[in-house]
Protein backbone atom coordinates (compact mmCIF):
# COMPACT_ATOMS: atom_id res chain seq x y z
CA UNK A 1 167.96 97.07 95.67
CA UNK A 2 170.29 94.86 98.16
CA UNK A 3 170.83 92.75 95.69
CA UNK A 4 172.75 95.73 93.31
CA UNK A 5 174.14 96.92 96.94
CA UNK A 6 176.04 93.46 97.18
CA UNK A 7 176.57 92.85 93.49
CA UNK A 8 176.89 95.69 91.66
CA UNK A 9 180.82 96.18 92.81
CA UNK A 10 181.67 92.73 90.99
CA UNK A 11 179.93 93.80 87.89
CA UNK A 12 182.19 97.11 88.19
CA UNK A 13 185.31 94.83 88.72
CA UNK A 14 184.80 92.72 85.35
CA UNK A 15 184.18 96.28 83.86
CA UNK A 16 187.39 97.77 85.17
CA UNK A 17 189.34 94.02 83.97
CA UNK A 18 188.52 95.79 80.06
CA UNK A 19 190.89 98.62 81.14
CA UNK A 20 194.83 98.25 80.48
CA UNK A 21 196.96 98.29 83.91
CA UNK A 22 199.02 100.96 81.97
CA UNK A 23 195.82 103.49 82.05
CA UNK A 24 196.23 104.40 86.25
CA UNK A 25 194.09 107.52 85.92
CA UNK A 26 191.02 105.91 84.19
CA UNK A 27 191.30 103.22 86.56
CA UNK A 28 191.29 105.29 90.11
CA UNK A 29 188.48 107.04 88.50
CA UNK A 30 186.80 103.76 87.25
CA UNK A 31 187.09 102.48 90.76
CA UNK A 32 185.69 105.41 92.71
CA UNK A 33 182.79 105.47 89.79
CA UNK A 34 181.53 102.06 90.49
CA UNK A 35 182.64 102.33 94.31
CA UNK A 36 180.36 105.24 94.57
CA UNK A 37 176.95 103.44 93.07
CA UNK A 38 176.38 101.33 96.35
CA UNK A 39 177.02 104.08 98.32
CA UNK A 40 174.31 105.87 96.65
CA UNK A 41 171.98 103.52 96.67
CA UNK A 42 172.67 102.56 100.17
CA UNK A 43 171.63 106.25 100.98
CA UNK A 44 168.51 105.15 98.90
CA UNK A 45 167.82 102.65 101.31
CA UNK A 46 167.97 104.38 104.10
CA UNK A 47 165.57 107.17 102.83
CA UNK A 48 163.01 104.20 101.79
CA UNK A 49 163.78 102.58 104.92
CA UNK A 50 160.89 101.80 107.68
CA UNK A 51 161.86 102.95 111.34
CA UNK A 52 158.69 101.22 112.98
CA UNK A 53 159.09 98.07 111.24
CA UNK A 54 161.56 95.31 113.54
CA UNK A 55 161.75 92.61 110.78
CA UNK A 56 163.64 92.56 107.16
CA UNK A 57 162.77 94.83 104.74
CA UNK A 58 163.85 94.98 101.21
CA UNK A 59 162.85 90.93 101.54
CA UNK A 60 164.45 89.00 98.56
CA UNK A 61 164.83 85.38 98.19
CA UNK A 62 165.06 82.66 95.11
CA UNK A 63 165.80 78.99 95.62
CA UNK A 64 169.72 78.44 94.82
CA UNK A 65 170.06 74.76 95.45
CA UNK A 66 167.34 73.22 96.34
CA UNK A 67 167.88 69.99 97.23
CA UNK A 68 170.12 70.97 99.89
CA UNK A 69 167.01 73.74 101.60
CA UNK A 70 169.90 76.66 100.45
CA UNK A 71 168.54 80.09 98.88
CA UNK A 72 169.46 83.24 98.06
CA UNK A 73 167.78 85.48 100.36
CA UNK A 74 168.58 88.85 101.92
CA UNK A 75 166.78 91.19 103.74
CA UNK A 76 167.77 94.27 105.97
CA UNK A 77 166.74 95.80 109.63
CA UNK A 78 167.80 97.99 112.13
CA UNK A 79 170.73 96.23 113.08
CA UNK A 80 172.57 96.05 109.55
CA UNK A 81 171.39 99.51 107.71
CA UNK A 82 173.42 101.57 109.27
CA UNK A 83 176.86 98.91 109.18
CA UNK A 84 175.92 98.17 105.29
CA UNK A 85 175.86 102.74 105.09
CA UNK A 86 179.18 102.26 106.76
CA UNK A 87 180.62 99.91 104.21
CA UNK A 88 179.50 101.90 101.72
CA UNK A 89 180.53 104.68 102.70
CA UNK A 90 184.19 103.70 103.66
CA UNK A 91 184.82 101.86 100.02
CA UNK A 92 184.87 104.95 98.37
CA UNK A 93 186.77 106.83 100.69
CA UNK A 94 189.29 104.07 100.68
CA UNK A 95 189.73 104.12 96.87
CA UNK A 96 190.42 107.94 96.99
CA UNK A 97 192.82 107.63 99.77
CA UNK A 98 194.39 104.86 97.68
CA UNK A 99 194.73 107.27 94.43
CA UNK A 100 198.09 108.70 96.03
CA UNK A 101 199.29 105.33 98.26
CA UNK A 102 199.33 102.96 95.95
CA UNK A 103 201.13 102.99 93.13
CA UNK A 104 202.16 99.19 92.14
CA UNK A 105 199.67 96.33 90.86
CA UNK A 106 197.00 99.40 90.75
CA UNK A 107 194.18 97.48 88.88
CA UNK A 108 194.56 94.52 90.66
CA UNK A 109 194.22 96.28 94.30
CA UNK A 110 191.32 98.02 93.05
CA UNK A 111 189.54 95.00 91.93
CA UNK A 112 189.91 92.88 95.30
CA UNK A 113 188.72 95.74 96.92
CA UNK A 114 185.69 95.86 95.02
CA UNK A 115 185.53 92.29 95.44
CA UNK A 116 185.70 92.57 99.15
CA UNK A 117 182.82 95.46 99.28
CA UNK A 118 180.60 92.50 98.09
CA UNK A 119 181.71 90.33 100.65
CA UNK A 120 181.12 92.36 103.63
CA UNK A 121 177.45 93.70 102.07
CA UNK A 122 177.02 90.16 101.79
CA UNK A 123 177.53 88.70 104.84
CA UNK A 124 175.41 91.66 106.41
CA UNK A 125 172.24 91.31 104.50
CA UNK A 126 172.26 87.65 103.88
CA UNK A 127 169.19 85.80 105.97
CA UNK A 128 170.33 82.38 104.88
CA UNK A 129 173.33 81.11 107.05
CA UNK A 130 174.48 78.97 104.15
CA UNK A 131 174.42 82.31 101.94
CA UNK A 132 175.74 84.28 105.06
CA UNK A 133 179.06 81.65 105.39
CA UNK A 134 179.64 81.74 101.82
CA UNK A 135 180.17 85.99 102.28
CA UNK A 136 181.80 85.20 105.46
CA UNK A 137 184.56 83.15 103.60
CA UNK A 138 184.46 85.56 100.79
CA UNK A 139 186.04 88.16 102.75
CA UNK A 140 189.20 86.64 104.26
CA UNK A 141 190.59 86.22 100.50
CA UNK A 142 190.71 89.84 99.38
CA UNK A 143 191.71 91.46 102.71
CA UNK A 144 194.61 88.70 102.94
CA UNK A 145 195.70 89.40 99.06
CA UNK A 146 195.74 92.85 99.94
CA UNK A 147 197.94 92.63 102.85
CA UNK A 148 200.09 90.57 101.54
CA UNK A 149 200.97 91.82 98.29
CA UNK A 150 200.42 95.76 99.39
CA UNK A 151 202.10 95.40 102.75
CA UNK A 152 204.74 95.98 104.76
CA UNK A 153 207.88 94.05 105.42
CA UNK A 154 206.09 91.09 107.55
CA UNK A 155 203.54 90.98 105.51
CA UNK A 156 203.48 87.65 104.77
CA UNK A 157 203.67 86.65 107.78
CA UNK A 158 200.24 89.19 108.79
CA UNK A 159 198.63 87.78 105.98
CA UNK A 160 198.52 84.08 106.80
CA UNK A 161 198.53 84.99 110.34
CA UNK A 162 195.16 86.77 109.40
CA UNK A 163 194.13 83.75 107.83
CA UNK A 164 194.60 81.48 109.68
CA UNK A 165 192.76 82.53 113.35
CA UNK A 166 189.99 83.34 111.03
CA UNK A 167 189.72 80.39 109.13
CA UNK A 168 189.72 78.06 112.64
CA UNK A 169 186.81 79.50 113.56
CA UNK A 170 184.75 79.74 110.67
CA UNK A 171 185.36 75.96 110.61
CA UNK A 172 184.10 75.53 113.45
CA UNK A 173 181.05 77.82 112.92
CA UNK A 174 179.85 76.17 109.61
CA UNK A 175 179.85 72.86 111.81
CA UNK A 176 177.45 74.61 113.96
CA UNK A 177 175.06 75.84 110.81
CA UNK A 178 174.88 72.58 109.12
CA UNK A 179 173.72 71.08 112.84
CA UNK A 180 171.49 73.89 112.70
CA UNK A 181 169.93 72.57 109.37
CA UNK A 182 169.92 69.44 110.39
CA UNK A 183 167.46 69.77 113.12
CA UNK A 184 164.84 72.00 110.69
CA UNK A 185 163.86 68.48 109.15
CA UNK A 186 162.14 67.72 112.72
CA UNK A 187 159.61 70.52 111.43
CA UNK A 188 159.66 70.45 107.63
CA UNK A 189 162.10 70.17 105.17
CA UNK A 190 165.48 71.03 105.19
CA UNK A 191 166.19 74.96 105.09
CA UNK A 192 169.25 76.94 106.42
CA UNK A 193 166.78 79.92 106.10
CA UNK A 194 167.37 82.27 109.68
CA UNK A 195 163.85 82.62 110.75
CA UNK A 196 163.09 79.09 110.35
CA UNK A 197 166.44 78.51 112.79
CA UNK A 198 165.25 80.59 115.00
CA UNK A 199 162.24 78.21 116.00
CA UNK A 200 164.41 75.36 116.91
CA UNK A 201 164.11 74.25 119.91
CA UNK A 202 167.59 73.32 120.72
CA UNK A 203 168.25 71.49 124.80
CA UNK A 204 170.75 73.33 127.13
CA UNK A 205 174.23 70.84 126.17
CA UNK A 206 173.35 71.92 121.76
CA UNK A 207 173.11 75.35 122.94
CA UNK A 208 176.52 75.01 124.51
CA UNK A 209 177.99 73.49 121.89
CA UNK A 210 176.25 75.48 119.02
CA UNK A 211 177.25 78.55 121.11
CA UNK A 212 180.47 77.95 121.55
CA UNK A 213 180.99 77.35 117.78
CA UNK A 214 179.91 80.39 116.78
CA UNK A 215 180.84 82.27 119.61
CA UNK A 216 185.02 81.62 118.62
CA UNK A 217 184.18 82.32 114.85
CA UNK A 218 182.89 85.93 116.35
CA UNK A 219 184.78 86.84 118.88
CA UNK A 220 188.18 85.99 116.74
CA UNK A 221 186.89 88.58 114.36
CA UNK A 222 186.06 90.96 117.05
CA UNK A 223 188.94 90.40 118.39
CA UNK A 224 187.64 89.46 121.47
CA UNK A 225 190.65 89.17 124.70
CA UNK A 226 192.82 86.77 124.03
CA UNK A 227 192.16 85.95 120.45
CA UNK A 228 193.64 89.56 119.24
CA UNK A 229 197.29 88.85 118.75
CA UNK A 230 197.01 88.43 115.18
CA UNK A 231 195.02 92.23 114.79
CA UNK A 232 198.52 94.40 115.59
CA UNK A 233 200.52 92.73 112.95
CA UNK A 234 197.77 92.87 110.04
CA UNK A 235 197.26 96.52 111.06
CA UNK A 236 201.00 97.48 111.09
CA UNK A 237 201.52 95.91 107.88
CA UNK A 238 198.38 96.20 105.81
CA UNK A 239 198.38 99.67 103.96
CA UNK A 240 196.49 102.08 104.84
CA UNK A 241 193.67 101.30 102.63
CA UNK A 242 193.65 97.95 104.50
CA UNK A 243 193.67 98.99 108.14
CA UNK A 244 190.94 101.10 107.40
CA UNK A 245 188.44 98.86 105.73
CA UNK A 246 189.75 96.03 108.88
CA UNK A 247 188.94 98.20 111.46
CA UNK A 248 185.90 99.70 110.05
CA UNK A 249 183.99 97.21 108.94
CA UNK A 250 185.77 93.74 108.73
CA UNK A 251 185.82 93.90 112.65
CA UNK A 252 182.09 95.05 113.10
CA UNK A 253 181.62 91.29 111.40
CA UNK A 254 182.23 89.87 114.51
CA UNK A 255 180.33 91.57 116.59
CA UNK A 256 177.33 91.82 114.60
CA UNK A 257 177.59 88.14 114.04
CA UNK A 258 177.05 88.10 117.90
CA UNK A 259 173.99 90.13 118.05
CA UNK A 260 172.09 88.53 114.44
CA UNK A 261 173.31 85.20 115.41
CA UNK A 262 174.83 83.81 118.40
CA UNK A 263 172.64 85.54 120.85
CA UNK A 264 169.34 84.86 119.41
CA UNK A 265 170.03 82.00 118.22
CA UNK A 266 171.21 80.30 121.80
CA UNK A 267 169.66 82.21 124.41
CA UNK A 268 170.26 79.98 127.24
CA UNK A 269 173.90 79.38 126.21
CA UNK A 270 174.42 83.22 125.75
CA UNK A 271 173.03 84.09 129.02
CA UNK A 272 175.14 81.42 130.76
CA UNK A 273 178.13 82.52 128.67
CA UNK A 274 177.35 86.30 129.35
CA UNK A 275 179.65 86.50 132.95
CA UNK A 276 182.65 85.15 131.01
CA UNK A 277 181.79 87.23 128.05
CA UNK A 278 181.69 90.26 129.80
CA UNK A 279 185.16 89.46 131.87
CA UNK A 280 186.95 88.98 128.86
CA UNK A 281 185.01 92.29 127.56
CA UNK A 282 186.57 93.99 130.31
CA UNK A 283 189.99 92.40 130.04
CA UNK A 284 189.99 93.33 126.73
CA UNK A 285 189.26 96.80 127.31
CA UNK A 286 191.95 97.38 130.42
CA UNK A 287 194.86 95.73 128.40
CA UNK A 288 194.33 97.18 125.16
CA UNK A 289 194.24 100.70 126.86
CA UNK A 290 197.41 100.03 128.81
CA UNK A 291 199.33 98.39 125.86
CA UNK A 292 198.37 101.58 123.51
CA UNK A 293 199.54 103.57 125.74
CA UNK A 294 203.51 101.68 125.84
CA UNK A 295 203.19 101.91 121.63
CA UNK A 296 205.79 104.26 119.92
CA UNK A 297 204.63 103.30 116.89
CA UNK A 298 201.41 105.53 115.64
CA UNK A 299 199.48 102.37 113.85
CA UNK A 300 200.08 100.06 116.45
CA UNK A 301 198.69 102.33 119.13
CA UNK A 302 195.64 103.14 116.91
CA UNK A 303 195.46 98.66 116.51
CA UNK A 304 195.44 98.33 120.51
CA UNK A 305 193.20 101.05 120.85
CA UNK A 306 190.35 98.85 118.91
CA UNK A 307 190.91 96.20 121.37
CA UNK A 308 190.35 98.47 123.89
CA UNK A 309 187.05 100.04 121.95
CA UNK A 310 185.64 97.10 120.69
CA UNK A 311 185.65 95.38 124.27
CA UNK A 312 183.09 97.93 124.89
CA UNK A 313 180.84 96.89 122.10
CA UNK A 314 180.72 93.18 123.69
CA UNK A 315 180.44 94.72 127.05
CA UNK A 316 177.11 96.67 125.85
CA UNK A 317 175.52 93.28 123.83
CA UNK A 318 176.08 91.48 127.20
CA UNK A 319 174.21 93.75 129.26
CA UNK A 320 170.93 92.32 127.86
CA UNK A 321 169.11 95.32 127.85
CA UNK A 322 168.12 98.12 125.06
CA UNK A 323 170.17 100.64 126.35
CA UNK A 324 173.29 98.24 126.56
CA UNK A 325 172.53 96.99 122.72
CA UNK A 326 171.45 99.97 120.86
CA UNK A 327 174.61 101.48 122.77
CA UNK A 328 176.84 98.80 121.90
CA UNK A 329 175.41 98.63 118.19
CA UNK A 330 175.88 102.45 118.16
CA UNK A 331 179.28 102.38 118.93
CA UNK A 332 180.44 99.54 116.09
CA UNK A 333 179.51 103.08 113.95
CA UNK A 334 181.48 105.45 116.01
CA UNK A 335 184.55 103.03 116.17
CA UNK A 336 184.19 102.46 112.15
CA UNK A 337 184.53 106.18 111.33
CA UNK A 338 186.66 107.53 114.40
CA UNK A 339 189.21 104.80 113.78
CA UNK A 340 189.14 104.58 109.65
CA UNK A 341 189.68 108.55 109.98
CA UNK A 342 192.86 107.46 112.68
CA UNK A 343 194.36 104.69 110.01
CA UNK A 344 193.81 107.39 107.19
CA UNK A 345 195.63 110.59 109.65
CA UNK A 346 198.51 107.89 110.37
CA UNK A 347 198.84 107.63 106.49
CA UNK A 348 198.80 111.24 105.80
CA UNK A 349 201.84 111.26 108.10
CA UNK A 350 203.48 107.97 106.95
CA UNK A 351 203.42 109.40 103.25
CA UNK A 352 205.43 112.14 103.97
CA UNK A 353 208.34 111.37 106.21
CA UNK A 354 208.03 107.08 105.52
CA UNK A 355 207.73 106.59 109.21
CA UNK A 356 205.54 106.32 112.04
CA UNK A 357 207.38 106.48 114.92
CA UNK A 358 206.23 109.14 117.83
CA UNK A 359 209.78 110.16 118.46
CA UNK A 360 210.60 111.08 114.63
CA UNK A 361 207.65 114.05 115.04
CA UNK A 362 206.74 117.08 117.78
CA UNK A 363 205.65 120.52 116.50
CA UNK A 364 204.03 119.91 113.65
CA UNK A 365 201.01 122.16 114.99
CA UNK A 366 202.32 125.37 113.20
CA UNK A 367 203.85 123.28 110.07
CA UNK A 368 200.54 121.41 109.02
CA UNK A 369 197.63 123.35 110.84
CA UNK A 370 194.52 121.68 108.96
CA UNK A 371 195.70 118.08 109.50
CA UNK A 372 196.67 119.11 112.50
CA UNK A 373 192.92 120.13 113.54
CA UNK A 374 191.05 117.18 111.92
CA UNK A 375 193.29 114.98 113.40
CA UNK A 376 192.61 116.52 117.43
CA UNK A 377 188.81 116.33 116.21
CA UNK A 378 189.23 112.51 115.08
CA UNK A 379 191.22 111.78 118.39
CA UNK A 380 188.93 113.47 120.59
CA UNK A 381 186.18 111.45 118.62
CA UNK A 382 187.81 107.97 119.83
CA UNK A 383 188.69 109.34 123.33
CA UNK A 384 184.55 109.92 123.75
CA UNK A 385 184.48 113.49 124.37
CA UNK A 386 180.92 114.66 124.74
CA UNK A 387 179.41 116.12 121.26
CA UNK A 388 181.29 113.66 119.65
CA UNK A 389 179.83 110.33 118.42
CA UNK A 390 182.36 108.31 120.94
CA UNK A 391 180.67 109.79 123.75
CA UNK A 392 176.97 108.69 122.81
CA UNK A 393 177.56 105.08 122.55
CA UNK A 394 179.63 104.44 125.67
CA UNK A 395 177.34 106.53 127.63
CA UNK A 396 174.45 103.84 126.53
CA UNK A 397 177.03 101.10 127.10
CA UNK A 398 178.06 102.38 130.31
CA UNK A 399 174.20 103.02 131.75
CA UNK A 400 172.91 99.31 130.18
CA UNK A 401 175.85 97.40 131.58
CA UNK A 402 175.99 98.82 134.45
CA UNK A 403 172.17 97.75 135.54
CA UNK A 404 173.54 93.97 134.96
CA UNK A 405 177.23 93.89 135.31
CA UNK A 406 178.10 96.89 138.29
CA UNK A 407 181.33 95.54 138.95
CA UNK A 408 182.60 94.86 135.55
CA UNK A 409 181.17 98.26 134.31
CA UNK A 410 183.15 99.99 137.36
CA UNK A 411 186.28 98.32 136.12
CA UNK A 412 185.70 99.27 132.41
CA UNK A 413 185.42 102.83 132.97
CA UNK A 414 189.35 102.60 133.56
CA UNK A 415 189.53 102.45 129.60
CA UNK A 416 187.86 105.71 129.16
CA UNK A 417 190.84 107.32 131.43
CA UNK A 418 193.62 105.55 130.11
CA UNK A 419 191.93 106.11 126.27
CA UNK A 420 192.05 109.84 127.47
CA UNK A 421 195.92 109.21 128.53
CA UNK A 422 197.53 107.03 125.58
CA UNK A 423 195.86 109.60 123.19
CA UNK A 424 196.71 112.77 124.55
CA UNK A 425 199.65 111.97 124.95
CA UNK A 426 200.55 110.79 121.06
CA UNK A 427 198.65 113.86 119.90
CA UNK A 428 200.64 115.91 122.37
CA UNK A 429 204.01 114.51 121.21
CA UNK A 430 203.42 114.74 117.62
CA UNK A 431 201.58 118.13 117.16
CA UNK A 432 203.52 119.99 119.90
CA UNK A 433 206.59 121.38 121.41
CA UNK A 434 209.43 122.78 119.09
CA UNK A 435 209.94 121.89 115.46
CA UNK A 436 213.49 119.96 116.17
CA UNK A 437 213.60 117.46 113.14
CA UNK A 438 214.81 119.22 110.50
CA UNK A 439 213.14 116.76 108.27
CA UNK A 440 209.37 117.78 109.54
CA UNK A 441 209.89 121.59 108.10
CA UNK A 442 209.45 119.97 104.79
CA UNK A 443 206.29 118.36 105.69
CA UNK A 444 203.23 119.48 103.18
CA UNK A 445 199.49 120.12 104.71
CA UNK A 446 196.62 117.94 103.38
CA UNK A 447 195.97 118.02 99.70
CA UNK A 448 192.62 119.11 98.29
CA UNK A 449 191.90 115.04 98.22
CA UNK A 450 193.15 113.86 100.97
CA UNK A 451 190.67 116.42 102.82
CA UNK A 452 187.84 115.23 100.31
CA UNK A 453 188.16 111.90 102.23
CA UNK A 454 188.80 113.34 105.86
CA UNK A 455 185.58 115.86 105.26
CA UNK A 456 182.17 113.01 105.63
CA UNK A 457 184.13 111.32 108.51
CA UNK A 458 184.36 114.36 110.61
CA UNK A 459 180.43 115.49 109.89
CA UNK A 460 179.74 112.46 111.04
CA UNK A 461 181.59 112.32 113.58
CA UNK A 462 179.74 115.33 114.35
CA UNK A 463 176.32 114.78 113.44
CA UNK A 464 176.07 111.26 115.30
CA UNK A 465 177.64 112.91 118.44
CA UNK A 466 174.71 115.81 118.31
CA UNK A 467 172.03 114.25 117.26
CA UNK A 468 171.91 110.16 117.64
CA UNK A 469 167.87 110.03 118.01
CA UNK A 470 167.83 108.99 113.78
CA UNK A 471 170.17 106.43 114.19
CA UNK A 472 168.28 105.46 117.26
CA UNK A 473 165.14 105.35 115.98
CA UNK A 474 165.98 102.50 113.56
CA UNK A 475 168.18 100.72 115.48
CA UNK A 476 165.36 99.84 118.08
CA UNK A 477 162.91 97.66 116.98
CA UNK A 478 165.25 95.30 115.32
CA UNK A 479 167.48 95.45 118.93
CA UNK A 480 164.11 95.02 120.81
CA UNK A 481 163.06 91.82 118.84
CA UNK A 482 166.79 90.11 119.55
CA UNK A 483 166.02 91.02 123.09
CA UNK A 484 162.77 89.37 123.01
CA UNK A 485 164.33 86.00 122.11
CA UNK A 486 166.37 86.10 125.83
CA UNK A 487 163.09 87.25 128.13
CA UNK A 488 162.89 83.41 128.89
CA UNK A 489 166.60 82.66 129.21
CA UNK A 490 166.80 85.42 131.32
CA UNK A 491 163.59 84.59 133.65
CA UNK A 492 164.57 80.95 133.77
CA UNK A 493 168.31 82.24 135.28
CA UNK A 494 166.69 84.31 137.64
CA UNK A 495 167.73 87.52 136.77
CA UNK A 496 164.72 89.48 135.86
CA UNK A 497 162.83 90.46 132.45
CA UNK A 498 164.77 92.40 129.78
CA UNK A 499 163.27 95.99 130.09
CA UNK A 500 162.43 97.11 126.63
CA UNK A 501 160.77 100.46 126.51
CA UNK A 502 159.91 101.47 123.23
CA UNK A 503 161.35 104.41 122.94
CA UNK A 504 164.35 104.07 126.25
CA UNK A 505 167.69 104.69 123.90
CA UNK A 506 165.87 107.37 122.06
CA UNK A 507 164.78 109.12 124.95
CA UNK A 508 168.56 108.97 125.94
CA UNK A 509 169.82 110.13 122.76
CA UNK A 510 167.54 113.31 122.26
CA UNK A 511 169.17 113.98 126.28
CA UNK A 512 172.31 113.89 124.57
CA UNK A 513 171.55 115.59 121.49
CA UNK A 514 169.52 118.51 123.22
CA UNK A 515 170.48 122.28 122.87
CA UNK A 516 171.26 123.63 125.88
């Protein structure tokens, strides 16, 4: 079954190559077809999937080159079901979208975003780190093809940018694997297989190092405070399409490459590194609030604002503590849906009038009033208003971190305010006031499509904001066997055992979720 999940888009892609570029309709619909089979079998997955169970599930594995200990093996857990439903989920949505935005070089976008689904399932189910970089890599070529032939003005310039912070740090990381595999041949042969990493026992100056390496390949991709500068320009001037799948997924890779690898992995070195972590975590979070909140254009306040978001995601995996990690793993969902359904409302707007500046709209309330309501639902939904899915994950975030990092937390709740402010404040100055541009009164309400793709983000945006225990639930074990690995790190720097109760997020979450 994973193994159609990641492959089964690349065997769709040589299908749709048969198809002339001249035939546009039977290739949209040829690219939602074969976009829609991992979706459904992701949903497959999940019904078959074991909540109980902390390890990989859906185990497969076959010697690819032997010699060098590499093989293809993938499994799945609580940590990557949910981000591989994401993925799956977003691809399709993303073609539809792209039915009406793109119009040039249609076959070709189509198949490097097919090509790119694989990537990203890839690098999420993979259990060998060899396997795992080779996804990694796969990535960065589609997403910079399709900024830079599908882009805006600069996007050249985004592209390589894009590129190139990436590829520094992936450099860096593969050092760090094949040191990894190195040091398996002290206890058998040579294997870059993860569980058989996760035995090593590595002294405090390689866990540094290791760390370290890993740590920049991550926390570019987050992007972590200061290595964002090169997110606002491939967000401005990726299409929409693009800015979606970045923020919704490609992001998450970075973050969940923190919690599968570079925490377990390195638990002294992540503990030790967990104070600077967090600060930047924090910075992160203050300065991508305030900068939103200075934007006057739409898709660059929507790029700051996952600065500001995703600093709370590192800020709930450095809290070392199941409410701070499912919480922090929870919100990598919420930010994926509440911010694709953002890129996708700033295109609805951009296709119309060719613009996104703040000033060029106001009043657009009584002109478009069903984009107008999903889009106060999807901003309210990344501002964290309770009942929404923002709300449950920063809650979790906020009552883990604050048990470890009190100060840092108090700082961080700043974001929520100014989140609430930059906003607000956009919605307010596009939706409201008088209709004084006579070149809004032309402006058409959302098509039967373009709600067809609006529709699943905003029921879940719903559903994980009432009723989080099912996410929960699966997210646990997996969360609680990472934590496991950091019990002695943590003892050894004097800072008390990692509380796992079985059932401590859940407990939270049906809080949340009950009726009144």
């Amino acid at each position: 079954m994973l193994s159609a999940i990641i492959f089964f888009p690349v065997l769709g892609a040589v299908l749709l190559l048969c198809v002339p570029g001249s035939r546009v309709v039977a290739l949209r619909r040829g690219a939602l077809a074969v976009s829609l089979v991992p979706f459904a079998l992701s949903c497959a997955l999940l019904a078959a999937f074991r909540p109980e169970e902390a390890g990989f599930q859906f185990v497969e594995g076959v010697p690819w080159i032997p010699q060098w200990g590499v093989s293809y093996a993938v499994g799945v857990d609580g940590v990557s079901l949910f981000l591989v439903l994401l993925t799956t989920l977003l691809t399709p949505l993303v073609v539809l979208w792209s039915w009406g935005d793109i119009t040039k070089r249609t076959k070709e976008y189509f198949l490097l975003l097919l090509l790119l689904e694989t990537g990203m399932n890839g690098a999420l189910l993979a259990t060998d780190l060899f396997l795992f970089y080779v996804f990694w890599e796969l990535m960065l070529i589609p997403m910079y093809l399709i900024i830079g032939v599908w882009g805006g003005p600069r996007r050249v310039y985004a592209a390589v940018k894009f590129v190139l912070f990436t590829l520094v740090g992936s450099l860096l990381m593969l050092v760090g694997i094949l040191y990894l595999a190195a040091q398996t041949r002290e206890t058998g042969s040579l294997s870059f297989a993860y569980e058989r990493m996760l035995g090593i026992g590595l002294g405090p100056v390689e866990q540094a190092w290791l760390f370290a390496a890993f740590a920049l390949a991550f926390a570019v991709k987050v992007p972590l405070f200061p290595l964002h500068t090169w997110l606002p320009d491939a967000h401005v001037e990726a299409p929409t399409g693009g800015s979606v799948i970045l923020a919704g997924v490609l992001l998450k890779m970075g973050t969940y490459g923190f919690l599968r690898f570079a925490v377990p992995l390195f638990p002294d070195a992540a503990v030790r590194a967990g104070p600077l972590l967090v600060g930047l975590a924090v910075a992160g979070i203050v300065y991508g609030a305030g900068v939103a909140m200075m934007q006057s254009d739409l898709k660059k306040l929507v790029a700051y604002s996952s600065v500001s978001h995703l600093g709370y995601v590192m800020l709930g995996l450095f809290a070392f503590n199941a409410e701070g990690m499912v919480g922090g793993l929870y919100q990598m969902l919420s930010h994926g849906i509440s911010t694709g359904a953002l890129f996708v409302a700033v295109g609805v707007i951009y296709e119309r009038r060719h613009t996104r500046a703040i000033a060029e709209f106001g009043g657009l309330w009584r002109q478009v009033p069903v984009y107008a309501a999903v889009f106060l639902v999807v901003a309210l939904s990344s501002v964290g208003l309770p009942g929404l899915n923002g709300f449950v994950g920063e809650f979790l975030i906020m009552l883990g971190a604050f048990e470890r990092w009190p100060a840092a937390t108090a700082v961080a709740t700043s974001g929520v305010v100014l989140a609430a402010v930059y906003m607000l404040w956009m919605y307010q100055r596009v939706m409201f006031g008088p209709l004084s541009n006579p070149a809004n009164e032309s402006v058409r309400d959302l098509s039967v499509r373009e709600i067809a793709v609006f529709a699943p983000l905003v029921a879940l945006i719903l559903v994980m904001g009432l009723y989080p225990e099912p996410f929960h639930r699966r997210m646990e074990p997996a969360v609680a066997r990472a934590l496991a690995h950091l019990e002695p790190a943590l003892a050894a720097a004097g800072r008390g055992p990692v509380q796992i109760a079985a059932d401590g997020a859940s407990a939270v979450a049906r809080d949340i979720g009950r009726t009144p």
